[in-house]
N, C-alpha and C. Protein backbone atom coordinates (compact mmCIF):
# COMPACT_ATOMS: atom_id res chain seq x y z
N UNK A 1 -44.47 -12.52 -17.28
CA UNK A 1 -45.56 -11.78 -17.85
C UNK A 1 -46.64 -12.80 -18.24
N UNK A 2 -47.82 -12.30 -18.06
CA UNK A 2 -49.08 -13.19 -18.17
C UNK A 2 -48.95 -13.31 -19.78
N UNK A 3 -49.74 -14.57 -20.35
CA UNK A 3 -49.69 -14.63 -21.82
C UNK A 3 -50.92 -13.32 -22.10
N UNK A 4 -51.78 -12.87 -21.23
CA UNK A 4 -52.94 -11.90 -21.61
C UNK A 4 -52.12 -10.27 -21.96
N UNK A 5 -50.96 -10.31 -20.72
CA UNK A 5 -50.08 -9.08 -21.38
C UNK A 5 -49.02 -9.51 -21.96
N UNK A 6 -48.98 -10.12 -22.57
CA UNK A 6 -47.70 -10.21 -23.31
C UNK A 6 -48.77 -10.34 -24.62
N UNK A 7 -49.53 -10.59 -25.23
CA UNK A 7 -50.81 -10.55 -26.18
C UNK A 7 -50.63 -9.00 -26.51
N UNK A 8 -50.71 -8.22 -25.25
CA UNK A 8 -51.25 -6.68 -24.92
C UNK A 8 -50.19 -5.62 -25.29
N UNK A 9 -49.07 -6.51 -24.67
CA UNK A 9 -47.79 -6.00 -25.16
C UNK A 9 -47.50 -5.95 -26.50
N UNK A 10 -47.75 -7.01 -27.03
CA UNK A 10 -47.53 -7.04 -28.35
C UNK A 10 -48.36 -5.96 -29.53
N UNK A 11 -49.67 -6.39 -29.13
CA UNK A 11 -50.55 -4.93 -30.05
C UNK A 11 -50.02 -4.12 -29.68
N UNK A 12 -49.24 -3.33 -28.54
CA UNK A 12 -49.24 -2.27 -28.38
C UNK A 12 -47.97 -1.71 -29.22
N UNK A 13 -46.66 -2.90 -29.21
CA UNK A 13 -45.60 -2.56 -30.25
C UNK A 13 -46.14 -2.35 -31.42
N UNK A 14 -47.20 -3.77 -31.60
CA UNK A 14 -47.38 -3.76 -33.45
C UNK A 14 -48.01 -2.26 -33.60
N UNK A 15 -48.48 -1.60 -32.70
CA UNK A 15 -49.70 -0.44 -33.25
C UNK A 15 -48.64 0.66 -33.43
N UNK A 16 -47.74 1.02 -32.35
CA UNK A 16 -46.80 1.88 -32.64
C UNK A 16 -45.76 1.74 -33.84
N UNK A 17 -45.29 0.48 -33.93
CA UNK A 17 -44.41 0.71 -35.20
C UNK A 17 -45.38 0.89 -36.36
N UNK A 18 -46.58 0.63 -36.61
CA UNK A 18 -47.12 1.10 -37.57
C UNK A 18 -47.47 2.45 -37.63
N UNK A 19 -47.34 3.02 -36.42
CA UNK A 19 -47.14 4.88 -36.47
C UNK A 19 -46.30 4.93 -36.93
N UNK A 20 -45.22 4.36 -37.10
CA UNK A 20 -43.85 4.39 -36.80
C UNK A 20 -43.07 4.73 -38.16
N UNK A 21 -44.22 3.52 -39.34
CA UNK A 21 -44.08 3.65 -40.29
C UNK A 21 -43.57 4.33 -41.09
N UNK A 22 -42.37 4.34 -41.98
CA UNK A 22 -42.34 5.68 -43.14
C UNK A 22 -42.11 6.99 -42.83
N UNK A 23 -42.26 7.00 -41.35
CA UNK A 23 -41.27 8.35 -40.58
C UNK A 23 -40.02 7.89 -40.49
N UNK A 24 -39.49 9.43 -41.29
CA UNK A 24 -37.67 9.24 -41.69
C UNK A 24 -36.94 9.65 -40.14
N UNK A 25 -35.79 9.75 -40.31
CA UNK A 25 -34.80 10.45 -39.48
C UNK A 25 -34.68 11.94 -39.84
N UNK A 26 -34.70 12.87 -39.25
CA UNK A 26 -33.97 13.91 -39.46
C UNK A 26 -32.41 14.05 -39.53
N UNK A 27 -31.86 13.66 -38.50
CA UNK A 27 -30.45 13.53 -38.39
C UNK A 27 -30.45 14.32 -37.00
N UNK A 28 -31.23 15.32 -36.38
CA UNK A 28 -31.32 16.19 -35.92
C UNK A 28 -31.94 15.92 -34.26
N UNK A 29 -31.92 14.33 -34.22
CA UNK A 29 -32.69 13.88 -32.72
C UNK A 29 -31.97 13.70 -31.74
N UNK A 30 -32.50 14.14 -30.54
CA UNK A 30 -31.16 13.80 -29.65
C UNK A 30 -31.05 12.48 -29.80
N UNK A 31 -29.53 11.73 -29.07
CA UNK A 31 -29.33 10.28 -29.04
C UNK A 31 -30.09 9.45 -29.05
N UNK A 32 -30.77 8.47 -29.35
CA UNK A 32 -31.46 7.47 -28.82
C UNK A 32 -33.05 7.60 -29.18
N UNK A 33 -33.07 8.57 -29.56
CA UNK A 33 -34.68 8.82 -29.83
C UNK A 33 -35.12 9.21 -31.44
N UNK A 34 -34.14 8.77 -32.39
CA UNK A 34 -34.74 9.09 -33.50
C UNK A 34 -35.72 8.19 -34.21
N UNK A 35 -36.65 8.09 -34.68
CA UNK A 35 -37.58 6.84 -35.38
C UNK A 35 -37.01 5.48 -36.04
N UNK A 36 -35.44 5.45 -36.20
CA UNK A 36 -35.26 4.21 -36.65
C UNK A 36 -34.84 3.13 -35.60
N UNK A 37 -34.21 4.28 -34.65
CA UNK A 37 -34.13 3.54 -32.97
C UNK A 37 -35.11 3.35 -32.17
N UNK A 38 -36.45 3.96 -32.20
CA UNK A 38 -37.22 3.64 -31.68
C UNK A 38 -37.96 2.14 -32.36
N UNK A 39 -37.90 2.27 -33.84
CA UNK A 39 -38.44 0.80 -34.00
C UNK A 39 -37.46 -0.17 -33.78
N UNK A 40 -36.23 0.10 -33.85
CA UNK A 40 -35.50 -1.01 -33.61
C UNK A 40 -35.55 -1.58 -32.20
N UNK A 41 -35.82 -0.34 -31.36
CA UNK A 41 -35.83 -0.61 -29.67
C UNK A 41 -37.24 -1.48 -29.52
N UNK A 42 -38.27 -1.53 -30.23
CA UNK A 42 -39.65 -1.74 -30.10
C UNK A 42 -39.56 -3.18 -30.69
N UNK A 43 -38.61 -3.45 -31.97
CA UNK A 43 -38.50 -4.75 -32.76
C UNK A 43 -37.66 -6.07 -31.60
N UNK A 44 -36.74 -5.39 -30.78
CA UNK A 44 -36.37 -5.83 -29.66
C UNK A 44 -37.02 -5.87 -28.84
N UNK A 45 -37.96 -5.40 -28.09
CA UNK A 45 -38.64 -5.74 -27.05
C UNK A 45 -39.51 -6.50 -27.42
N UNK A 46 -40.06 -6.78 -28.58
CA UNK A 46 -41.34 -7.70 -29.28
C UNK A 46 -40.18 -8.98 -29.26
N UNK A 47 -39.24 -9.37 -29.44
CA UNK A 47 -38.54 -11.06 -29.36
C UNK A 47 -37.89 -10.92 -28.26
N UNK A 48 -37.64 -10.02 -26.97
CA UNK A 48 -36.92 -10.71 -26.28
C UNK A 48 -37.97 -11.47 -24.88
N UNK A 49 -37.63 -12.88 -24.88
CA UNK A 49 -38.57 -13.29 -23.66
C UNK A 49 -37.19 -13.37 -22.36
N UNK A 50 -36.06 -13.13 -22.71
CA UNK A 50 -35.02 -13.66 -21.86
C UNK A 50 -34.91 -11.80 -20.33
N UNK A 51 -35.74 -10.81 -20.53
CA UNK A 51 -36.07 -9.89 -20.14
C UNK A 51 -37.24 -9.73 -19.22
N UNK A 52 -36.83 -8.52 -18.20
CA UNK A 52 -37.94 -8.78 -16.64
C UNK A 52 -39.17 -8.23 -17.55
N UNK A 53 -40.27 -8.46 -17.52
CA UNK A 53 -41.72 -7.50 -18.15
C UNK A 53 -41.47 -6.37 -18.05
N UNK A 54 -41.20 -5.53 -16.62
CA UNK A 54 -41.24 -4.06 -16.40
C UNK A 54 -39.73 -3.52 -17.34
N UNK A 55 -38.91 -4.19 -17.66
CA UNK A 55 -38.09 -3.69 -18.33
C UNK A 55 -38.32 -3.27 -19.68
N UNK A 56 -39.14 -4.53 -20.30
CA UNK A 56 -39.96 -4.56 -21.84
C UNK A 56 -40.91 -3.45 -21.60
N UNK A 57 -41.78 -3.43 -20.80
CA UNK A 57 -42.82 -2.03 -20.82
C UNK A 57 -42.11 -0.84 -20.37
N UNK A 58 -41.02 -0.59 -19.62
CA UNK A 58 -40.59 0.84 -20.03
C UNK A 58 -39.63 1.16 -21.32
N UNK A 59 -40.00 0.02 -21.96
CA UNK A 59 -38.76 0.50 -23.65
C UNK A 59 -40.48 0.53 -24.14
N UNK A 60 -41.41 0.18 -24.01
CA UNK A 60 -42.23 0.58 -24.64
C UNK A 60 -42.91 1.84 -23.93
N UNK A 61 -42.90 1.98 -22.89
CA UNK A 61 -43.64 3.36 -22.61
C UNK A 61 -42.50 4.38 -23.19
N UNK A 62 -41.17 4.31 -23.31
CA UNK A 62 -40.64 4.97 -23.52
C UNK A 62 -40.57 5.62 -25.25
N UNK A 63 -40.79 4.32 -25.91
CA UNK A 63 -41.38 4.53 -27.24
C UNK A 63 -41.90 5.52 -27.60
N UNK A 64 -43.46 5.36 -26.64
CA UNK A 64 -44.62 6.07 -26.72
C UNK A 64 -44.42 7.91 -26.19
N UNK A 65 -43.41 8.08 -25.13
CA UNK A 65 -43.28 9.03 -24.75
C UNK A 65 -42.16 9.85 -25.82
N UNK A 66 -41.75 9.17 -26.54
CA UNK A 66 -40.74 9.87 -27.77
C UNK A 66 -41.31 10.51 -28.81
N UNK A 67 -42.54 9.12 -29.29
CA UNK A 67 -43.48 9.45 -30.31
C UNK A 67 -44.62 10.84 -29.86
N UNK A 68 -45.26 10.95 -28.24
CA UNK A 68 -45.98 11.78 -28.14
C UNK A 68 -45.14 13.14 -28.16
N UNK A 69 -43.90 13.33 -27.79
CA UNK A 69 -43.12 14.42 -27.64
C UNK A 69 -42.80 14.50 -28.93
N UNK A 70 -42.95 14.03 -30.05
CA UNK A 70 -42.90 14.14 -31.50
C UNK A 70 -44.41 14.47 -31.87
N UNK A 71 -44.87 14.66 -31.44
CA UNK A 71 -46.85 14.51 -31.77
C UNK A 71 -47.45 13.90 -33.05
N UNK A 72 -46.60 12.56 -32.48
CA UNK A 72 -46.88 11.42 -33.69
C UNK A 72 -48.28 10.98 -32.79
N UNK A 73 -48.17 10.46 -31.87
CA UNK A 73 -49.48 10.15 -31.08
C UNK A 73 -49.55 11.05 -29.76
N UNK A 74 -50.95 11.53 -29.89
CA UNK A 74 -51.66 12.37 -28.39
C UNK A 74 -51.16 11.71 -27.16
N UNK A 75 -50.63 12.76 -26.59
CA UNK A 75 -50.67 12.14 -24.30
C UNK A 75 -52.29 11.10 -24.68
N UNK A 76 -52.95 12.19 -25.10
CA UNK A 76 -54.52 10.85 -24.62
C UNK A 76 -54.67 9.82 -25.65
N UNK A 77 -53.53 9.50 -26.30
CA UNK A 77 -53.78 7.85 -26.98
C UNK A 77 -53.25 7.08 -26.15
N UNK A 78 -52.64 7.24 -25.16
CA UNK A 78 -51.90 6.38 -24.19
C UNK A 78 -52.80 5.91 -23.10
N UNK A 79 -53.48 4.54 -22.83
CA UNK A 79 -54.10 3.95 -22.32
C UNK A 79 -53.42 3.74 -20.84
N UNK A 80 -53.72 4.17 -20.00
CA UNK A 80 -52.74 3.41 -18.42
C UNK A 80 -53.23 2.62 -17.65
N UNK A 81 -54.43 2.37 -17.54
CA UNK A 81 -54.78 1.64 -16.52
C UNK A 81 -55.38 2.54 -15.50
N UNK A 82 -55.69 1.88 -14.27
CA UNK A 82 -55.71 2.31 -12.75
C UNK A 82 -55.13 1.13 -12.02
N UNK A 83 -55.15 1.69 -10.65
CA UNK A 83 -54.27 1.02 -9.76
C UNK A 83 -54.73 -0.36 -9.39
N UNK A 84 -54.12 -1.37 -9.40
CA UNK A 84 -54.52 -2.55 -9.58
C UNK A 84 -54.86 -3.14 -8.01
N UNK A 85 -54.24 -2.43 -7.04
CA UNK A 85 -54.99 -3.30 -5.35
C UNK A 85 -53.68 -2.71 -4.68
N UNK A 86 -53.44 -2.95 -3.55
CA UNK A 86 -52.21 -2.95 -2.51
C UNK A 86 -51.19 -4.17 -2.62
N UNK A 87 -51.86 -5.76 -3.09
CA UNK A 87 -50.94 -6.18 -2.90
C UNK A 87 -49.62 -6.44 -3.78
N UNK A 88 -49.64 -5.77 -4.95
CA UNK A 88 -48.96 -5.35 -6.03
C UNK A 88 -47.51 -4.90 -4.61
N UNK A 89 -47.62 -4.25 -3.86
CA UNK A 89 -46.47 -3.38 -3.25
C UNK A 89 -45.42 -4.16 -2.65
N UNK A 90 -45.76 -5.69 -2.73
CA UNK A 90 -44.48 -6.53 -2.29
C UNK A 90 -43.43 -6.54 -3.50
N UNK A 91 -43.52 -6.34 -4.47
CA UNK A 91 -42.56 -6.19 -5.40
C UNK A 91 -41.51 -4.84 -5.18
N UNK A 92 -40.48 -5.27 -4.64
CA UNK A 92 -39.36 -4.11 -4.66
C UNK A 92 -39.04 -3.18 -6.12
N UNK A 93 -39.94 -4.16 -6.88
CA UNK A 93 -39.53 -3.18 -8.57
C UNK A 93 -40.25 -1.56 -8.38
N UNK A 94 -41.28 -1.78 -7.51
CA UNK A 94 -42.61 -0.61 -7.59
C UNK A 94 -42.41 0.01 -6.50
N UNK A 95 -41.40 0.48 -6.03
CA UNK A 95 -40.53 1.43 -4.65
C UNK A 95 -39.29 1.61 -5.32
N UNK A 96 -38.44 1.11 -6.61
CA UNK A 96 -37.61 1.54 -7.19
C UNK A 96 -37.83 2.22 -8.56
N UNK A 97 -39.16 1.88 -8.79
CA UNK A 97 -39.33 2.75 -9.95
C UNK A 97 -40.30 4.42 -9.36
N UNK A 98 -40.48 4.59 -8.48
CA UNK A 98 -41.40 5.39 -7.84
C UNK A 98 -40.08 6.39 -7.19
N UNK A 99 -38.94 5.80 -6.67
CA UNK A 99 -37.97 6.77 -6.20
C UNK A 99 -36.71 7.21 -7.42
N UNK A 100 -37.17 6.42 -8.41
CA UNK A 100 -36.41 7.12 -9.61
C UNK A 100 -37.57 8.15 -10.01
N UNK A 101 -38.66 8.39 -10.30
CA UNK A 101 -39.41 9.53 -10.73
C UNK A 101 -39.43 10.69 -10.10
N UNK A 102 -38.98 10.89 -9.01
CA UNK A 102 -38.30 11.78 -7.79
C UNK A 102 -37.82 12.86 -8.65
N UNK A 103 -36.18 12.93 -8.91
CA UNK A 103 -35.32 13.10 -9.37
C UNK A 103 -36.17 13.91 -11.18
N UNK A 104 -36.68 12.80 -11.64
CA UNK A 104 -37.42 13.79 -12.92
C UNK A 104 -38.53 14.61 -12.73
N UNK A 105 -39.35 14.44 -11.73
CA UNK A 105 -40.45 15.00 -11.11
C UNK A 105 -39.83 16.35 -10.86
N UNK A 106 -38.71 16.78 -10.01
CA UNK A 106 -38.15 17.81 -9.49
C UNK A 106 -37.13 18.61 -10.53
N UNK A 107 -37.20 17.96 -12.31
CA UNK A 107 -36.47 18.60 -13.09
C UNK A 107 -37.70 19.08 -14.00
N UNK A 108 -38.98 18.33 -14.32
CA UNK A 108 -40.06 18.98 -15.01
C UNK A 108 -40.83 20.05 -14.00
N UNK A 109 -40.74 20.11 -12.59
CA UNK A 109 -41.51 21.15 -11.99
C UNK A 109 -40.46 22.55 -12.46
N UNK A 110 -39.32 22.58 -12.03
CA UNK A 110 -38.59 23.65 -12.42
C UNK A 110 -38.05 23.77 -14.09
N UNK A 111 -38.96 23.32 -15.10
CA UNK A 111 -38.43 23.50 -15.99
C UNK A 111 -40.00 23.41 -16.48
N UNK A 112 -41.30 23.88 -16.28
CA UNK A 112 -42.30 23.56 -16.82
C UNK A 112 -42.65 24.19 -18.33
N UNK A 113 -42.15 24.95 -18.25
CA UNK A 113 -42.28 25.77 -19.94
C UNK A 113 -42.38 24.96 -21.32
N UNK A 114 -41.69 23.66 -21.04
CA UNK A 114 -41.48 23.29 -22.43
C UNK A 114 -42.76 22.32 -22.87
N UNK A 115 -43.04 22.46 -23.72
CA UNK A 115 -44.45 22.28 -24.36
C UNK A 115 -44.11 21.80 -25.96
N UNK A 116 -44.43 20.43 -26.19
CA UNK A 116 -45.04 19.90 -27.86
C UNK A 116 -46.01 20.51 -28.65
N UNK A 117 -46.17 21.77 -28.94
CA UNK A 117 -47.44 22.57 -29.39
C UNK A 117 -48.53 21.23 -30.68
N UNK A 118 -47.15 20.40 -31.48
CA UNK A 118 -48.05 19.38 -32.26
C UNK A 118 -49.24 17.83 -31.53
N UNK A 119 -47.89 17.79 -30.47
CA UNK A 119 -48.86 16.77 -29.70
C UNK A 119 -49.89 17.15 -28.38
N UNK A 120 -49.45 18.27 -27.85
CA UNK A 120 -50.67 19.48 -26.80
C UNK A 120 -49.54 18.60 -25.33
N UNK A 121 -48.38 18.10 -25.52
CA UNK A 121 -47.75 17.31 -24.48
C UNK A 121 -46.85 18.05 -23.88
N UNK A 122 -47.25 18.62 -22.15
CA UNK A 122 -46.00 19.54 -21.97
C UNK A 122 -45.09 18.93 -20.85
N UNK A 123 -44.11 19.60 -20.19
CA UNK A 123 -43.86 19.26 -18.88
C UNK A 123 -44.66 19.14 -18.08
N UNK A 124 -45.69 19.94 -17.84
CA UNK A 124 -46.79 19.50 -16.84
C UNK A 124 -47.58 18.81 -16.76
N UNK A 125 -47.79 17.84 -17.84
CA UNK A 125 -48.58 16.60 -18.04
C UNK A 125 -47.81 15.70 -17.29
N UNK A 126 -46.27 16.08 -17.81
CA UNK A 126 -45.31 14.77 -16.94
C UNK A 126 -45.59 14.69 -15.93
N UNK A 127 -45.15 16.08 -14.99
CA UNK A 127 -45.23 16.55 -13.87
C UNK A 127 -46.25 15.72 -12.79
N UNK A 128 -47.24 16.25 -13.50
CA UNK A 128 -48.93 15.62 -12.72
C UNK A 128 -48.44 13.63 -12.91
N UNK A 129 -48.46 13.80 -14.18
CA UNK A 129 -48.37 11.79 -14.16
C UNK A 129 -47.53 11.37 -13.32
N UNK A 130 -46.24 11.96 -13.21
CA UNK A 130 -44.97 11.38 -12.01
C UNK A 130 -45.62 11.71 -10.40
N UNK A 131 -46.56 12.84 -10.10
CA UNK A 131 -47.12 12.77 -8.87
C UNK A 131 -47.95 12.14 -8.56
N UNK A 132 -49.03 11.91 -9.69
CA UNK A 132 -49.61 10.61 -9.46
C UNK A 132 -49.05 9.24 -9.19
N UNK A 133 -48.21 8.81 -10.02
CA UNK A 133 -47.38 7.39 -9.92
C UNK A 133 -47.32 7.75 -8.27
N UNK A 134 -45.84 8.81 -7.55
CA UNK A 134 -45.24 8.84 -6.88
C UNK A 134 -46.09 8.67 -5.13
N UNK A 135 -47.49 9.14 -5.32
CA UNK A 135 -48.34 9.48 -4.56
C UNK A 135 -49.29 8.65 -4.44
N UNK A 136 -49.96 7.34 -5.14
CA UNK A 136 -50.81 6.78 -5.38
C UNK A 136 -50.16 5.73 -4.76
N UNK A 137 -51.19 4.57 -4.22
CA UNK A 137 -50.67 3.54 -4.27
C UNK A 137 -51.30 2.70 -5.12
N UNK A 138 -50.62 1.14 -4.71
CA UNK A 138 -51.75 0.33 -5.50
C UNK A 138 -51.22 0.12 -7.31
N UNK A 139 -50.35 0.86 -7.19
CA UNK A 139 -49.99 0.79 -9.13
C UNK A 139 -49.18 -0.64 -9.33
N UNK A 140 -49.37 -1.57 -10.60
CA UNK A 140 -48.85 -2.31 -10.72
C UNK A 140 -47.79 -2.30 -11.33
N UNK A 141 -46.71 -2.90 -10.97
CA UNK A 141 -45.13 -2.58 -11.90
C UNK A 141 -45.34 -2.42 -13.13
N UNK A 142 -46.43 -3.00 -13.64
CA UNK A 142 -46.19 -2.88 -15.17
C UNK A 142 -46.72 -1.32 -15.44
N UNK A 143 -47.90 -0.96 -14.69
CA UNK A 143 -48.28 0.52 -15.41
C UNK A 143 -47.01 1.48 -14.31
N UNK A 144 -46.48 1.30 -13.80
CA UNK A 144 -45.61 2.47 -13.21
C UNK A 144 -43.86 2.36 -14.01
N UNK A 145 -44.37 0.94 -14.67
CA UNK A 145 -42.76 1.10 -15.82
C UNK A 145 -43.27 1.69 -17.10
N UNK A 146 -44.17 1.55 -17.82
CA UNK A 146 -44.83 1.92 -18.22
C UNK A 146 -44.94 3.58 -18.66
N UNK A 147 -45.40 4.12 -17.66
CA UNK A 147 -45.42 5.61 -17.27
C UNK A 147 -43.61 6.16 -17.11
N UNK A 148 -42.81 5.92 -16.27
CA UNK A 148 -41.43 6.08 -16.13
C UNK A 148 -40.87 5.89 -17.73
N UNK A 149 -40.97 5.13 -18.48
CA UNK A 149 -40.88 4.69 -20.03
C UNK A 149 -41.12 6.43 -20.39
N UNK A 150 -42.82 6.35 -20.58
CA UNK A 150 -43.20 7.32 -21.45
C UNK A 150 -42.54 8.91 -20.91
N UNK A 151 -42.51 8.66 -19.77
CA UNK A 151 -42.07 10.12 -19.51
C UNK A 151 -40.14 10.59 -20.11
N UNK A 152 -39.46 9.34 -19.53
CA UNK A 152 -38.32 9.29 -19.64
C UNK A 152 -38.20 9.38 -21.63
N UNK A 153 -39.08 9.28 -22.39
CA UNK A 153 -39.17 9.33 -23.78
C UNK A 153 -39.11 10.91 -23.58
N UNK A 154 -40.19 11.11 -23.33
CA UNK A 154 -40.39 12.59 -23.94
C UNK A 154 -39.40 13.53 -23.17
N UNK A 155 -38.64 13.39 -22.34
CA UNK A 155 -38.01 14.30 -21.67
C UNK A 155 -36.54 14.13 -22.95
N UNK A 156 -36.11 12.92 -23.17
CA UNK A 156 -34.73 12.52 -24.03
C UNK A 156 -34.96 13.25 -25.33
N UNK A 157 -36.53 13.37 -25.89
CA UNK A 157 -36.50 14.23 -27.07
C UNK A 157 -36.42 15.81 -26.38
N UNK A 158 -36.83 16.18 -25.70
CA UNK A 158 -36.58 17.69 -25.32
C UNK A 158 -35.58 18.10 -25.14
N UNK A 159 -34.47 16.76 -24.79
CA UNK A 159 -33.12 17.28 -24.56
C UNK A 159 -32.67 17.62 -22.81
N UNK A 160 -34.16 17.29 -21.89
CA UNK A 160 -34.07 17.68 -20.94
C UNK A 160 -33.20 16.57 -20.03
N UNK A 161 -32.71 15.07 -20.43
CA UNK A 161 -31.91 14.28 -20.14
C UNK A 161 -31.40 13.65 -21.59
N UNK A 162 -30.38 12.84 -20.89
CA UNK A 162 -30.03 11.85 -22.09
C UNK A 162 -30.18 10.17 -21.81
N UNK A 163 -30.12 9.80 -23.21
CA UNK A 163 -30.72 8.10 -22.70
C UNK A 163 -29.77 7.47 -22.08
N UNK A 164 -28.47 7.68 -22.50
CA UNK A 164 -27.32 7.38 -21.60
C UNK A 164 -27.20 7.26 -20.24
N UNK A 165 -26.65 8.93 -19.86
CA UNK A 165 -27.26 9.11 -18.82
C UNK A 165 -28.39 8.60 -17.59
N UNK A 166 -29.50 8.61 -18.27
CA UNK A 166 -30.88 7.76 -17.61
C UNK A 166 -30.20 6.92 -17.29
N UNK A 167 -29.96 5.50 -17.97
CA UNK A 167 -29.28 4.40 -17.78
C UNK A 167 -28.60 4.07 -16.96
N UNK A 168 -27.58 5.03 -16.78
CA UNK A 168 -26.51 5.18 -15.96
C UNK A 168 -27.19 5.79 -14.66
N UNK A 169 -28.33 6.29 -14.27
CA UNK A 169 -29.06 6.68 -12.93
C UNK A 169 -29.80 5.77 -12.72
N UNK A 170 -30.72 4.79 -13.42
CA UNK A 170 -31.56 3.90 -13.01
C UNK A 170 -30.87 2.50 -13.03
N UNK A 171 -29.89 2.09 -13.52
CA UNK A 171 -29.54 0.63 -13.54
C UNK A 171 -29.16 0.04 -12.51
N UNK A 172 -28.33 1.29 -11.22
CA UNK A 172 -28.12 0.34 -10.39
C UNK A 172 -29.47 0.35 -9.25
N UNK A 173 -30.13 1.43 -9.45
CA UNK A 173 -31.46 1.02 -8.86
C UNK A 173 -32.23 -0.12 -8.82
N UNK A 174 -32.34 -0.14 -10.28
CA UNK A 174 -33.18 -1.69 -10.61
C UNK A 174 -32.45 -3.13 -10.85
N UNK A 175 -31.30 -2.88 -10.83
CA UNK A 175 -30.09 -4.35 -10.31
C UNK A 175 -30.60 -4.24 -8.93
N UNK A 176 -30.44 -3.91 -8.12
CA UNK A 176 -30.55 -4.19 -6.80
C UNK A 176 -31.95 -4.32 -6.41
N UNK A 177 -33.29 -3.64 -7.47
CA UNK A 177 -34.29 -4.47 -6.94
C UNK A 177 -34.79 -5.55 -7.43
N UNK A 178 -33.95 -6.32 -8.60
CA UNK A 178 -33.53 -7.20 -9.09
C UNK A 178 -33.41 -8.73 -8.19
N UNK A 179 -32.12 -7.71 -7.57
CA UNK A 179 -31.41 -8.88 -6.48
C UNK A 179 -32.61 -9.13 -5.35
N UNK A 180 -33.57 -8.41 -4.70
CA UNK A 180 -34.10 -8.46 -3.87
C UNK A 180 -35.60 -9.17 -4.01
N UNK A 181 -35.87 -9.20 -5.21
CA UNK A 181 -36.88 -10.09 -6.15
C UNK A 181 -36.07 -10.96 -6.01
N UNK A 182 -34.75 -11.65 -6.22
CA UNK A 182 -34.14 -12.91 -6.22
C UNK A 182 -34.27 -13.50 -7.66
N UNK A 183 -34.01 -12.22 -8.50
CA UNK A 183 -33.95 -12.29 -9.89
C UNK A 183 -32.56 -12.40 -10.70
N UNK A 184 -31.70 -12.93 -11.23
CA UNK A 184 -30.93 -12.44 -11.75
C UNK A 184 -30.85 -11.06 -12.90
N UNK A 185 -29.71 -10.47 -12.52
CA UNK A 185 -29.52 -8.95 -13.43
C UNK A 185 -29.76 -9.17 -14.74
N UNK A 186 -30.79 -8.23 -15.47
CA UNK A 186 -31.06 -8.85 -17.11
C UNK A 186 -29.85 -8.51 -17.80
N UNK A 187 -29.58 -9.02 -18.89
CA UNK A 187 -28.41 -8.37 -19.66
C UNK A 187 -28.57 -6.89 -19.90
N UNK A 188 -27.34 -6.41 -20.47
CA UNK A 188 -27.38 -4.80 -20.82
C UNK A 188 -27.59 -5.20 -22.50
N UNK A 189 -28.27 -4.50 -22.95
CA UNK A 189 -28.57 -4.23 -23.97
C UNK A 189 -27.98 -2.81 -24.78
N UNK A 190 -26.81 -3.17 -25.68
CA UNK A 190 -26.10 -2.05 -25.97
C UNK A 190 -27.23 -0.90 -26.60
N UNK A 191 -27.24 0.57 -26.82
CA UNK A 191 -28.01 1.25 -27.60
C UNK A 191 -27.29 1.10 -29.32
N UNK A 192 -26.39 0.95 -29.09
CA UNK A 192 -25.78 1.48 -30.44
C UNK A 192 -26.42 -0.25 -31.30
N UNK A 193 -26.12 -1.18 -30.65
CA UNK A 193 -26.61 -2.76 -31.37
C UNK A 193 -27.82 -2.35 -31.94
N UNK A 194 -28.94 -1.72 -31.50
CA UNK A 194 -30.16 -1.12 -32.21
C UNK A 194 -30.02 -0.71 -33.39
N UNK A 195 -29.26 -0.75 -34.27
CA UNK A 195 -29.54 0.47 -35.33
C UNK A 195 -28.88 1.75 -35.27
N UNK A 196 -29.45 2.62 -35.99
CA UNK A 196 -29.03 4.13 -35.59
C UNK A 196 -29.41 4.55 -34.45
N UNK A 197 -28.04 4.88 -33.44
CA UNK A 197 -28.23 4.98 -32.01
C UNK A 197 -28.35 6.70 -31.83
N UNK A 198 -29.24 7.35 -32.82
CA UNK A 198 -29.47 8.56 -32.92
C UNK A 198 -30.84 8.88 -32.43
């Protein structure tokens, strides 16, 4: 990661955990997505440098997609970018994160009803953002982990997946585009080591 996004990265944790602030737990969140796990997940991605970038930006898009499906922050506080050029597409990360949005793309079209009335964030915001990612070219790993993050947030608070689960569908995806970058596999990062893994 460039020191300019990893700078970028960083405001963007510090700004969210200060949403983050002084919001309790209910007890009542699905797994993995309650506010003390999300800062703890966010307090971890701010020290770990031993982690791929696109891995750190989808625990933070994913943050963001927990908090907007909470309508702690608006779909439109979320800054994305545009597509950064074509030659971004030699990275095998950005053909494995584009054929995992597949799979959620085809669970928010048939399930479009569900709607955040506090944050105005529904399935069909996802919907459109995952066809964009899926359809566009030119996106850089970081805004298409990014986006996969935020969506994969707000779907885990709806209940429409679990973070587990996820995990268990995307890891061996991105090990193997891992291996093909000629990266070694990042560590697993337990959920429960976070804090309240609620």
């Amino acid at each position: 990661m460039s020191d300019g996004t990893a700078a970028g990265v960083q405001a963007a944790i510090e700004g969210l955990l200060d949403v983050l602030e002084g919001v309790p737990d209910s007890g009542s969140e699905a797994p993995g997505t309650s506010p003390s796990h999300v800062r703890a997940l966010l307090n971890e991605a701010a020290g770990r440098t031993d982690l791929p970038s696109d891995k750190i930006l989808r625990w933070v898009g994913f943050a963001r997609g927990v908090m907007a499906a909470r309508g702690l922050t608006g779909f439109g506080d979320v800054s994305w970018g545009a597509p950064v050029g074509s030659g971004a597409a030699a990275d095998p990360v950005i053909p494995a994160t584009q054929s995992l949005m597949d799979g959620l793309f085809l669970k928010l079209v048939y399930e479009r009803d569900v709607a955040d009335a506090e944050g105005g964030l529904s399935s069909g915001h996802l919907a459109d953002l995952l066809r964009e990612c899926m359809t566009a070219e030119g996106w850089s790993v970081e805004e298409l982990s990014q986006r996969l993050g935020f969506v994969q947030g707000a779907m885990a608070v709806w209940g429409m997946i679990t973070v587990d689960g996820e995990r268990d569908r995307t890891r061996p995806v991105f090990h193997a585009a891992y291996a093909a970058r000629g990266h070694a596999i990042p560590p697993t990062v337990a959920v429960a080591s976070l804090g309240n893994d609620r």
